[in-house]
N, C-alpha and C. Protein backbone atom coordinates (compact mmCIF):
# COMPACT_ATOMS: atom_id res chain seq x y z
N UNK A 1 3.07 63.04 -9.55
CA UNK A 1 1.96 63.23 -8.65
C UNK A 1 2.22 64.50 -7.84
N UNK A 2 1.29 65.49 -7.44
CA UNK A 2 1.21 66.44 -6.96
C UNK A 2 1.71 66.39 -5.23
N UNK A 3 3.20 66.69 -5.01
CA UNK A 3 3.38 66.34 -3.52
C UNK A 3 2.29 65.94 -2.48
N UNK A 4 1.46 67.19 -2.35
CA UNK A 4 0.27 66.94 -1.18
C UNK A 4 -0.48 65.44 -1.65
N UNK A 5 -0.03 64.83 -2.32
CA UNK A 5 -0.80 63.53 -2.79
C UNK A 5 0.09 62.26 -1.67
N UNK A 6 1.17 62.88 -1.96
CA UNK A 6 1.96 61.76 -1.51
C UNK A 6 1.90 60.74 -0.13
N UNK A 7 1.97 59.81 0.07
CA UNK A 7 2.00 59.22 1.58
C UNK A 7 3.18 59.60 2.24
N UNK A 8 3.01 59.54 3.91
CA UNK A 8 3.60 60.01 4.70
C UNK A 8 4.59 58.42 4.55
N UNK A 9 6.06 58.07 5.22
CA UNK A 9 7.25 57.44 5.33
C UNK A 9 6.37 56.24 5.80
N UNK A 10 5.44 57.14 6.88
CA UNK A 10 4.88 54.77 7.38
C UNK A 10 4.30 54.72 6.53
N UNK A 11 2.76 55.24 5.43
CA UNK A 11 1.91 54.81 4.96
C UNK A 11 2.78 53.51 3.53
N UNK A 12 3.54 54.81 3.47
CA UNK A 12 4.63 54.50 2.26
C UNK A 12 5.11 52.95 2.50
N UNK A 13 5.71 52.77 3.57
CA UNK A 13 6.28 51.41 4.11
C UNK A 13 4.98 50.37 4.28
N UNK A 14 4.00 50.70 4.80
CA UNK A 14 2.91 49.55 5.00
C UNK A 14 2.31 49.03 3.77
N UNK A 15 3.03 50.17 2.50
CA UNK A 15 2.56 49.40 1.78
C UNK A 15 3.33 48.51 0.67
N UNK A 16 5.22 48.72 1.43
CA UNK A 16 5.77 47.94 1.00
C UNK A 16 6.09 46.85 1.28
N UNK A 17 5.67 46.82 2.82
CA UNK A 17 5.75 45.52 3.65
C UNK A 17 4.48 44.37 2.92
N UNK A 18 3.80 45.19 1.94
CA UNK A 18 2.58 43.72 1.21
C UNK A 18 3.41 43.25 0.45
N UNK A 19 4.51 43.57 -0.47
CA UNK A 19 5.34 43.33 -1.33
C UNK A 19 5.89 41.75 -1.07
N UNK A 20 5.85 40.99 -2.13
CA UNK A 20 6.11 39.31 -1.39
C UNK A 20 7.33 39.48 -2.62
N UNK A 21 8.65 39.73 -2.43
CA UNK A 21 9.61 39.70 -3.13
C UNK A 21 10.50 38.64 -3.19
N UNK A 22 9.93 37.15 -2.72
CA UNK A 22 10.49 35.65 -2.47
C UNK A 22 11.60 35.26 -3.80
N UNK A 23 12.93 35.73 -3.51
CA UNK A 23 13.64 34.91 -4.73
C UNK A 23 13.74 33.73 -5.19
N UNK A 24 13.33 32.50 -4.25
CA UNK A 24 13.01 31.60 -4.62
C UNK A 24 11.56 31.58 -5.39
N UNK A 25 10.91 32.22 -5.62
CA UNK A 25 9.49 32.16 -6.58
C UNK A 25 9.71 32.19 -8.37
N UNK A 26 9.57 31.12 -8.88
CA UNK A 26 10.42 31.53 -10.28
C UNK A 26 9.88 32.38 -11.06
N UNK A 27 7.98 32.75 -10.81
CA UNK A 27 7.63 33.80 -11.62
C UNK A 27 8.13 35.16 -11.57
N UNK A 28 8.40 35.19 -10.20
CA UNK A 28 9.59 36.63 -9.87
C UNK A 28 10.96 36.82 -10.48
N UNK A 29 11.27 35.45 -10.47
CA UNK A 29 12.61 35.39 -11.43
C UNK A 29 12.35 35.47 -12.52
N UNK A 30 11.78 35.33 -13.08
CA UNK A 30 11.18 35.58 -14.56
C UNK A 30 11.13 36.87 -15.07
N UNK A 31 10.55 37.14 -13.84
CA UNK A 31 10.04 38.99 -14.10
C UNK A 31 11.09 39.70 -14.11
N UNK A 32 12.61 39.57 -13.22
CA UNK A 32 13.34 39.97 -13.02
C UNK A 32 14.25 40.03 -13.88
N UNK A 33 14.19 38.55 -14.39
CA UNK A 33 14.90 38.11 -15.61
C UNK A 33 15.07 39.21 -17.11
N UNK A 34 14.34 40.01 -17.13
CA UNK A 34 13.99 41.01 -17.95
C UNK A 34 15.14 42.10 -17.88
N UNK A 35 15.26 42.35 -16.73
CA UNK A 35 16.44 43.07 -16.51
C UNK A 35 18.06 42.22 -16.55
N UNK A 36 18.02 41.18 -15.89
CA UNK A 36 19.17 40.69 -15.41
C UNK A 36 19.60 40.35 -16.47
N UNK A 37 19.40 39.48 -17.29
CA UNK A 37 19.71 38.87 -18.45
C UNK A 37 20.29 39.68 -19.51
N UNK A 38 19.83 40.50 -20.19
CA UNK A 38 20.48 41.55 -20.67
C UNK A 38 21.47 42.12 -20.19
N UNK A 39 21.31 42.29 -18.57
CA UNK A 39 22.31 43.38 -18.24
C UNK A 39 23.47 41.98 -17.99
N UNK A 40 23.26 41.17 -17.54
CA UNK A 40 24.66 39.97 -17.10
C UNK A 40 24.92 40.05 -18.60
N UNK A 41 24.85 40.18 -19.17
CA UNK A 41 25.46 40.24 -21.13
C UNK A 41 26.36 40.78 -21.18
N UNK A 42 26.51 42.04 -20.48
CA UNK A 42 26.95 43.39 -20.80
C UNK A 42 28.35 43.39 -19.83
N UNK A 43 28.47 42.50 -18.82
CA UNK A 43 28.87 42.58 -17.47
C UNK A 43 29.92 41.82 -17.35
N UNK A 44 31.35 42.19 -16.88
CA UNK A 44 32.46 41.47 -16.84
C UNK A 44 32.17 40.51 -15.78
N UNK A 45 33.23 39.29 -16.05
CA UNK A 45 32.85 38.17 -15.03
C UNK A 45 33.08 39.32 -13.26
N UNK A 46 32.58 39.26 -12.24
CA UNK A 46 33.34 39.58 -10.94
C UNK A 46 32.70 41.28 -10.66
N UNK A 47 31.89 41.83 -11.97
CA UNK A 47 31.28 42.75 -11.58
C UNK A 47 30.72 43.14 -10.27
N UNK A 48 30.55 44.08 -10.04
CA UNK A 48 30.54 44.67 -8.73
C UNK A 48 29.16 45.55 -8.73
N UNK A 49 28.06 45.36 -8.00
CA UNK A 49 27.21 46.33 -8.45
C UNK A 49 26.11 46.82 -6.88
N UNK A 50 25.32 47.52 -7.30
CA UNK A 50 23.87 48.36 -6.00
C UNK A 50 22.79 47.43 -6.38
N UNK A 51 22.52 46.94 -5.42
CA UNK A 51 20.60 47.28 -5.99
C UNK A 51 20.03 48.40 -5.18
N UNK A 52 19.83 49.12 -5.75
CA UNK A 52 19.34 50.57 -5.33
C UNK A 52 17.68 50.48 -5.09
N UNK A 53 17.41 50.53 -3.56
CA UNK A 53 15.79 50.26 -3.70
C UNK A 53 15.41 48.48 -3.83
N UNK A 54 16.38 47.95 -2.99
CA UNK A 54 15.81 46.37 -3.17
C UNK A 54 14.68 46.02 -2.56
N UNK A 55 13.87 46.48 -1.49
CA UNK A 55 12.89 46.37 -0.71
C UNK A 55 13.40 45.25 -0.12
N UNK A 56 12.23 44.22 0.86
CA UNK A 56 12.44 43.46 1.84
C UNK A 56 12.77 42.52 1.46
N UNK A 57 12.82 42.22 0.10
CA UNK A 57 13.08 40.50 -0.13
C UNK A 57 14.13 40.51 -1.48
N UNK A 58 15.49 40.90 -1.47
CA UNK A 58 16.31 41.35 -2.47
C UNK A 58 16.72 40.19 -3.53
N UNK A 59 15.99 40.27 -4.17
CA UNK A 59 15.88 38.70 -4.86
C UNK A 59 16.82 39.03 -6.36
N UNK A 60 16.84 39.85 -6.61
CA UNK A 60 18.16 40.70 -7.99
C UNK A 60 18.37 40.28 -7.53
N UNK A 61 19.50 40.83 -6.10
CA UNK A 61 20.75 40.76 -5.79
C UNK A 61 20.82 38.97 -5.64
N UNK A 62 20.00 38.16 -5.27
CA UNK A 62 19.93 36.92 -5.46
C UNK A 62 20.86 36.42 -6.83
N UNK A 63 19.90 36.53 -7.33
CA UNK A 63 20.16 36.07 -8.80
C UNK A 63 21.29 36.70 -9.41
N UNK A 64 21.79 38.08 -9.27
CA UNK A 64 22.82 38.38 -9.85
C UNK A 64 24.18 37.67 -9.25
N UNK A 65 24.05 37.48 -7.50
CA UNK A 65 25.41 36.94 -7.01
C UNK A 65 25.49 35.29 -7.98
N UNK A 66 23.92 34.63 -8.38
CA UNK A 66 24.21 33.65 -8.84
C UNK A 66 25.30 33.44 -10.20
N UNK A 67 25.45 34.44 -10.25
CA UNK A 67 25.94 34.53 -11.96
C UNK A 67 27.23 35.61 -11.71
N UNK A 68 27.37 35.61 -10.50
CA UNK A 68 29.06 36.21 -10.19
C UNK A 68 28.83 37.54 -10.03
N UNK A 69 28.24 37.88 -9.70
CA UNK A 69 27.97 39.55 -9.57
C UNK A 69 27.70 39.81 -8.57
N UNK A 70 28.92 40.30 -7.64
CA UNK A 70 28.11 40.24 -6.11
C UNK A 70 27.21 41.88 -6.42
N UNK A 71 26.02 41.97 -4.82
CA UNK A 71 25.59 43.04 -5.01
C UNK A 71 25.82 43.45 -3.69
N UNK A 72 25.52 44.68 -3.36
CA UNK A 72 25.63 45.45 -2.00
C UNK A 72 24.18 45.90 -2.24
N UNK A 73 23.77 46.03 -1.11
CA UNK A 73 21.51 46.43 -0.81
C UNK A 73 21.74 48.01 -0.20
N UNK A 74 20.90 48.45 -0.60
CA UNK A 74 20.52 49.89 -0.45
C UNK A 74 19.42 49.96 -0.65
N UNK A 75 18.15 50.30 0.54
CA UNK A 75 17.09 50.64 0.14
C UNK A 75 16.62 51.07 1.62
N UNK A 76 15.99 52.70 1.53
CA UNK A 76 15.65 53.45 2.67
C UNK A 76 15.13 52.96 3.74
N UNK A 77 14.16 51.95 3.16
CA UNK A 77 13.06 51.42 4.49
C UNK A 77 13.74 50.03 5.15
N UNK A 78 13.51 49.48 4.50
CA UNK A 78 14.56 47.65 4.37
C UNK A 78 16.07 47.26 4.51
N UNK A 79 17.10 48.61 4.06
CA UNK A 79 18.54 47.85 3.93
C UNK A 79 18.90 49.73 3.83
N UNK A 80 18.62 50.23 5.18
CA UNK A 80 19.28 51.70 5.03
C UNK A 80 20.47 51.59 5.29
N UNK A 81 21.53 51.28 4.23
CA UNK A 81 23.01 51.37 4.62
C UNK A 81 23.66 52.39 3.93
N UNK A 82 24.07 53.33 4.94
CA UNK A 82 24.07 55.05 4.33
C UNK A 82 25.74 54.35 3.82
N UNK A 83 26.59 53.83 4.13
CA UNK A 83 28.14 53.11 3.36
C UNK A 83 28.10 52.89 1.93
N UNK A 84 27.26 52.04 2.12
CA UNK A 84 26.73 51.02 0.40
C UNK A 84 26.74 53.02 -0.60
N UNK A 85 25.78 54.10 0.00
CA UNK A 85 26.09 54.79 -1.05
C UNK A 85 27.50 56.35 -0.89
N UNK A 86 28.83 55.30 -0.53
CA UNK A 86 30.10 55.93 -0.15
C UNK A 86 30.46 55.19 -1.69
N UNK A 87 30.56 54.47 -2.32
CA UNK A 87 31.49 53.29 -3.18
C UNK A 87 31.70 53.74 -4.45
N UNK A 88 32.02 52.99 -5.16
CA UNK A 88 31.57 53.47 -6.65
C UNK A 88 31.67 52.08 -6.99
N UNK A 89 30.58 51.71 -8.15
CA UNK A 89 30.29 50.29 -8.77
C UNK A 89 30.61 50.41 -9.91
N UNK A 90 30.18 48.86 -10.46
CA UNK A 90 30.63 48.45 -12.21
C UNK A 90 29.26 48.90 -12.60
N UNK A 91 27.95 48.38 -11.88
CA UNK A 91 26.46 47.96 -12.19
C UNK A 91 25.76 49.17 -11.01
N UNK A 92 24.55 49.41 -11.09
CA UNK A 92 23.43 49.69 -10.24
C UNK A 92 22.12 49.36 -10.69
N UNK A 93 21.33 49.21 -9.89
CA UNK A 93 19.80 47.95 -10.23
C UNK A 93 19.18 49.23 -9.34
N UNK A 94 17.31 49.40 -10.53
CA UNK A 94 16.61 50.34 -9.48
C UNK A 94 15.60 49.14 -10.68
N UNK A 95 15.41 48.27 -9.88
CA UNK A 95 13.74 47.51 -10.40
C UNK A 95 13.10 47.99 -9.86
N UNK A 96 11.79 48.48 -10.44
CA UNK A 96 10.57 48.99 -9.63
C UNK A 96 10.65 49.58 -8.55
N UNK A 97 11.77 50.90 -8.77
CA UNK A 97 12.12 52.00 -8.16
C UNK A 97 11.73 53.38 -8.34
N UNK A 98 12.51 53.87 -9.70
CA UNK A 98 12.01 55.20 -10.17
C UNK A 98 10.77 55.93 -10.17
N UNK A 99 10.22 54.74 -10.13
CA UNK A 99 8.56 55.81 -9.98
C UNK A 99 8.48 56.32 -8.56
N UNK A 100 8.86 55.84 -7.37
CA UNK A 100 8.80 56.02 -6.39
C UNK A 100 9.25 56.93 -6.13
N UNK A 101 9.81 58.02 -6.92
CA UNK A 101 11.70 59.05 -6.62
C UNK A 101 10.33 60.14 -6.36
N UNK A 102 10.56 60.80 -4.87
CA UNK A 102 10.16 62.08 -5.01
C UNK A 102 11.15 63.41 -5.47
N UNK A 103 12.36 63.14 -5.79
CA UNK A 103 13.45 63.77 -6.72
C UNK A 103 14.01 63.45 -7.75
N UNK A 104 13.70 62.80 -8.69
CA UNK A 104 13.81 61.85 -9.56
C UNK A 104 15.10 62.29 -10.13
N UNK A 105 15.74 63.91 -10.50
CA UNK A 105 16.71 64.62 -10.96
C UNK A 105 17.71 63.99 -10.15
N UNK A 106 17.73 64.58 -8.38
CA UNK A 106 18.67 64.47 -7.20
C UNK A 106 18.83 62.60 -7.35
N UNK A 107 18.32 62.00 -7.57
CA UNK A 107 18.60 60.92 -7.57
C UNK A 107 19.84 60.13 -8.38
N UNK A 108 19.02 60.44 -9.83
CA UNK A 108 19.25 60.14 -11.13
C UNK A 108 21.32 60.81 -10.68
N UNK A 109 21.37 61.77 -10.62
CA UNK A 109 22.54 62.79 -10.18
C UNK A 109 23.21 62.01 -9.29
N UNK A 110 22.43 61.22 -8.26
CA UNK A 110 23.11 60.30 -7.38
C UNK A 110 23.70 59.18 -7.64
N UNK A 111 23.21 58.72 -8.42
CA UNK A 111 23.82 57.28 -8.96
C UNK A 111 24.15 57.36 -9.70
N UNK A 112 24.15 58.41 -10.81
CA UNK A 112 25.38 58.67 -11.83
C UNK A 112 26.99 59.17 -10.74
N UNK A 113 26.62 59.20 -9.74
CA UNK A 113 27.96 59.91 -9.04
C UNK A 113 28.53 58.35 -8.03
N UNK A 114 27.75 57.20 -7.97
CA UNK A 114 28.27 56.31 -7.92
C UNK A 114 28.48 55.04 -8.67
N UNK A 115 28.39 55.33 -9.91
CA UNK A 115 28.72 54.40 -10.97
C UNK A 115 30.34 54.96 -11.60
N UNK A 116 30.84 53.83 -11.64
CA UNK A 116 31.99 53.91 -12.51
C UNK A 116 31.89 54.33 -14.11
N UNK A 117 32.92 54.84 -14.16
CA UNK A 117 33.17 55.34 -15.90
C UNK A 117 32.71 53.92 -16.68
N UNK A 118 32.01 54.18 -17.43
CA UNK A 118 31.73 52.81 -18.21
C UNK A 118 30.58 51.61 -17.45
N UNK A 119 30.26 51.96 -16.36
CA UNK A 119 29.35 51.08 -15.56
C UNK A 119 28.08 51.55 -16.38
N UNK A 120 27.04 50.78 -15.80
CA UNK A 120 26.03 50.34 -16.47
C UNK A 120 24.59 50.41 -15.44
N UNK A 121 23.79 51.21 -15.61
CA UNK A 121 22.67 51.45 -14.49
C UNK A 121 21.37 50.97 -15.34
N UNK A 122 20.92 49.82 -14.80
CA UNK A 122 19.88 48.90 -15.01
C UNK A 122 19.01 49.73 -14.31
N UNK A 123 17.87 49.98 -14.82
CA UNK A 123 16.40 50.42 -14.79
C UNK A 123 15.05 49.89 -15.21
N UNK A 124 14.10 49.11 -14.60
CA UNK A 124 13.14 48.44 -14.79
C UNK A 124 11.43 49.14 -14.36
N UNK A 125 10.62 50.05 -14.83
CA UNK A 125 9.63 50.73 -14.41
C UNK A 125 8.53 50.32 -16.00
N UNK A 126 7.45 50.46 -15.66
CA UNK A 126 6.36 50.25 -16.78
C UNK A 126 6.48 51.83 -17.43
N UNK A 127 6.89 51.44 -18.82
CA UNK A 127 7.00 52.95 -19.39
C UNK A 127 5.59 53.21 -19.55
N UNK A 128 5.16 54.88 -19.33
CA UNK A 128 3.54 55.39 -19.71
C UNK A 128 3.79 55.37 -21.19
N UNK A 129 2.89 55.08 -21.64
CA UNK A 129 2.96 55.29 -23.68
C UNK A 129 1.85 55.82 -24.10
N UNK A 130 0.43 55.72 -23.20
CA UNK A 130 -0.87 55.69 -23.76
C UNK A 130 -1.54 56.68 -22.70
N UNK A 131 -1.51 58.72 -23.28
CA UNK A 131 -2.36 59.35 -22.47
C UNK A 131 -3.76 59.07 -22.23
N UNK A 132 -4.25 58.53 -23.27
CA UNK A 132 -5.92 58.49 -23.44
C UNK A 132 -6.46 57.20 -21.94
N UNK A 133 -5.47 56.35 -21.95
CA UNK A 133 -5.59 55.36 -20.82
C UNK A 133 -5.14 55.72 -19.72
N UNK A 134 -4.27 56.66 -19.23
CA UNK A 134 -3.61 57.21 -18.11
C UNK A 134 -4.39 57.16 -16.59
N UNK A 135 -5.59 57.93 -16.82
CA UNK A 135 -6.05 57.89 -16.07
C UNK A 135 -6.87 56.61 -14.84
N UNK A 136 -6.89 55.57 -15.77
CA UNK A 136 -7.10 54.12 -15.25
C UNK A 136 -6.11 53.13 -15.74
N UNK A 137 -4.65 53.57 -15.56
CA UNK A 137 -3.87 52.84 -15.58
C UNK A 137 -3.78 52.22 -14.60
N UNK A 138 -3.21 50.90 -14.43
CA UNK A 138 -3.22 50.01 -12.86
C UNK A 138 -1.88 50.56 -12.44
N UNK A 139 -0.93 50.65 -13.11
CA UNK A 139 0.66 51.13 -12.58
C UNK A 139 0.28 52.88 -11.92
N UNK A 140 -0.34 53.48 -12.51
CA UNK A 140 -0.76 55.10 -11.88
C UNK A 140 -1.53 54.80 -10.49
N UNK A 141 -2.42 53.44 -10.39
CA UNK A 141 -3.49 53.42 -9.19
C UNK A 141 -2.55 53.15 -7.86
N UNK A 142 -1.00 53.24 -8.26
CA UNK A 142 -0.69 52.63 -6.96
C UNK A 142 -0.11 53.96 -6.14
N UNK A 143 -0.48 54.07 -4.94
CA UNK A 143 0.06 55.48 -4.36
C UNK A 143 1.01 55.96 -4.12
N UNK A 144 2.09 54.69 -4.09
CA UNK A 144 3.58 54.60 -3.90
C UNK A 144 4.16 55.56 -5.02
N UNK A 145 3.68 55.13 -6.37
CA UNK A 145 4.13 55.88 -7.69
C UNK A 145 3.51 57.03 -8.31
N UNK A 146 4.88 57.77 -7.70
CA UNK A 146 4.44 59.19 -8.23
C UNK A 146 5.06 59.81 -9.32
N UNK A 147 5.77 59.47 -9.93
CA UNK A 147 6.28 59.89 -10.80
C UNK A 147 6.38 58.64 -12.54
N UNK A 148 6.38 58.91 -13.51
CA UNK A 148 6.24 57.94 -14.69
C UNK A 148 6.88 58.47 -15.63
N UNK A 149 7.81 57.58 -16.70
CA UNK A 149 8.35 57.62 -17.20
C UNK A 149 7.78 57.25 -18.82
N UNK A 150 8.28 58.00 -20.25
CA UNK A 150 8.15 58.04 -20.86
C UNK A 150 9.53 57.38 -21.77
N UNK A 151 9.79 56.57 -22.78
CA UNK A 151 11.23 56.05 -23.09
C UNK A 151 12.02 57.34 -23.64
N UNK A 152 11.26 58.55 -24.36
CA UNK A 152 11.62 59.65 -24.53
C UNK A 152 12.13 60.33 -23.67
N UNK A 153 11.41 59.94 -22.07
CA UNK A 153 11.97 60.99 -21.17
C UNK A 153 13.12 60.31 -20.61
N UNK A 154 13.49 59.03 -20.92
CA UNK A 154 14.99 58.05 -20.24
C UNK A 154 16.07 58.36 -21.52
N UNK A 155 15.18 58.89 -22.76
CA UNK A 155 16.22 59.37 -23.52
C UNK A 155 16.74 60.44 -22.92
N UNK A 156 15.80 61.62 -22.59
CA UNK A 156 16.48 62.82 -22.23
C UNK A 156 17.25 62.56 -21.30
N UNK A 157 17.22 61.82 -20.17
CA UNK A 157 17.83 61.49 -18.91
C UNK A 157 19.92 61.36 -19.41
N UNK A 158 19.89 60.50 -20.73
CA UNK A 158 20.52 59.67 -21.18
C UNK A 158 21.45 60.66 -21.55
N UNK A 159 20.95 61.81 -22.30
CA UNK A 159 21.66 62.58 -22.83
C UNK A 159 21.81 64.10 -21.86
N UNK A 160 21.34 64.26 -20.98
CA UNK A 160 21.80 65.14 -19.68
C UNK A 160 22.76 64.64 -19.11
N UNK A 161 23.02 63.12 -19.02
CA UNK A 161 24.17 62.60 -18.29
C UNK A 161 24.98 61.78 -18.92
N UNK A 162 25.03 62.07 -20.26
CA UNK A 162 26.06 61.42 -21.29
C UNK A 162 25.86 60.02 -21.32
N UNK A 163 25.15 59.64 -21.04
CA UNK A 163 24.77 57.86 -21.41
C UNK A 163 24.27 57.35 -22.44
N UNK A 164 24.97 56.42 -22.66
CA UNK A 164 24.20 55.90 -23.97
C UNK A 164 23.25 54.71 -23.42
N UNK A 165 21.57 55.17 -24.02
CA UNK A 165 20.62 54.50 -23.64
C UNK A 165 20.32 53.37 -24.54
N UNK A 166 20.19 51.62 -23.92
CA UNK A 166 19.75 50.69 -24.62
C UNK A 166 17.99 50.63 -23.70
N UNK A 167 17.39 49.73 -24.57
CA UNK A 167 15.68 49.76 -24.30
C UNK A 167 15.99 47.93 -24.65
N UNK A 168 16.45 46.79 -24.07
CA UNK A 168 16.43 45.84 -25.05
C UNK A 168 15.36 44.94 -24.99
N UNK A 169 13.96 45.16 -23.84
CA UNK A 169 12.89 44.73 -24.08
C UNK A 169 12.21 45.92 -23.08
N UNK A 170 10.80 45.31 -23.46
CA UNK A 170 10.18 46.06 -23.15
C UNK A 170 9.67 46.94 -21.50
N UNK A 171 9.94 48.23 -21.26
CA UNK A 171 9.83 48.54 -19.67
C UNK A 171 11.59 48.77 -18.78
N UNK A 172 12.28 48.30 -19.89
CA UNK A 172 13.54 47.84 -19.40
C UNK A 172 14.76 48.84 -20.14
N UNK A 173 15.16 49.64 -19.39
CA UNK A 173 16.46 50.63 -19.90
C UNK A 173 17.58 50.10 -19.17
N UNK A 174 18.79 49.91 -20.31
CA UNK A 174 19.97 49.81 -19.81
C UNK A 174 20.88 51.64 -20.03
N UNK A 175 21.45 51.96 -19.52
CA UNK A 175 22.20 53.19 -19.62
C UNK A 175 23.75 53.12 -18.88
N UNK A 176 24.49 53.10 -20.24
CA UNK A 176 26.17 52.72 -19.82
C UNK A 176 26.49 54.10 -19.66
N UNK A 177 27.26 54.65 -18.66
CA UNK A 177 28.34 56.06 -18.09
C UNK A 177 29.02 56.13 -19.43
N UNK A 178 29.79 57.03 -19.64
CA UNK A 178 30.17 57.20 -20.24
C UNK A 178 31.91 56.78 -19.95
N UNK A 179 32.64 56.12 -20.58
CA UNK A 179 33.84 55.88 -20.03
C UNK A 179 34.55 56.52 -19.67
């Protein structure tokens, strides 16, 4: 999206504060499940990981401590803990994040610089696939998301930063560091 498009830090927040991110809701767990499940596959017992961008109701990090994975919260508006990005992890979680990146590069650069050799950065965004529909896409109508991803363009990502990219359902990239 063309910067001058973008919302200002409150508009941005008022419209994350509609966000009902209840971990107890199981259709949310469900949804989430998309990511987690795959990635707890991949994941030594005691893993250590971010949710990068959890918003107000950190319901990953829920579900992942359920299954032994503690998490540490990082997210600008909700859980600004400038520490959480001092560390280095096993895991990092950006569910329904990336679109939001007004640096998507500086970012991407960022959390490859706090993942461990061999860690594993879980990514969950609606890939764009269909230009002819673009323009009345419901994922494009939201103002928050300015930026969209193509699985081609998480390839390129993959191979700028030596990762090897898994896709193991749909919307859903896993990308292991390189050891």
């Amino acid at each position: 999206m063309d910067p001058a498009c973008w919302l200002d830090a409150d508009a941005e927040k008022q419209v994350y504060d509609l966000h009902d991110n209840n971990p107890e809701d199981p259709g949310y767990r469900r949804f989430l499940g998309r990511l987690t499940d795959p990635l707890v596959e991949r994941l030594a017992p005691g893993a250590e990981g971010l949710e990068f961008g959890c918003g107000p109701g950190p319901a990953l990090a829920v579900m992942l401590a359920e299954q032994g994975r503690p998490v540490t919260l990082y997210d600008p508006f909700f859980y600004p803990n400038p520490e959480a990005l001092t560390r280095r992890y096993d895991f990092i979680t950006c569910t329904e994040v990336v679109e939001h990146l007004h640096d998507p590069w500086q970012t991407f650069t960022q959390l490859d610089s706090l993942l461990r050799p061999g860690g594993w950065l879980g990514v969950m965004t609606c890939f764009q696939t269909d230009d002819a529909r673009f323009a009345n896409w419901h994922y494009r109508r939201d103002p928050t998301h300015v930026v969209f991803y193509r699985e081609a363009t998480l390839a390129w990502l993959a191979r700028q930063f030596r990762w090897q990219l898994e896709v193991p359902v749909k919307d859903v990239a896993l990308f292991r560091k390189h050891p």
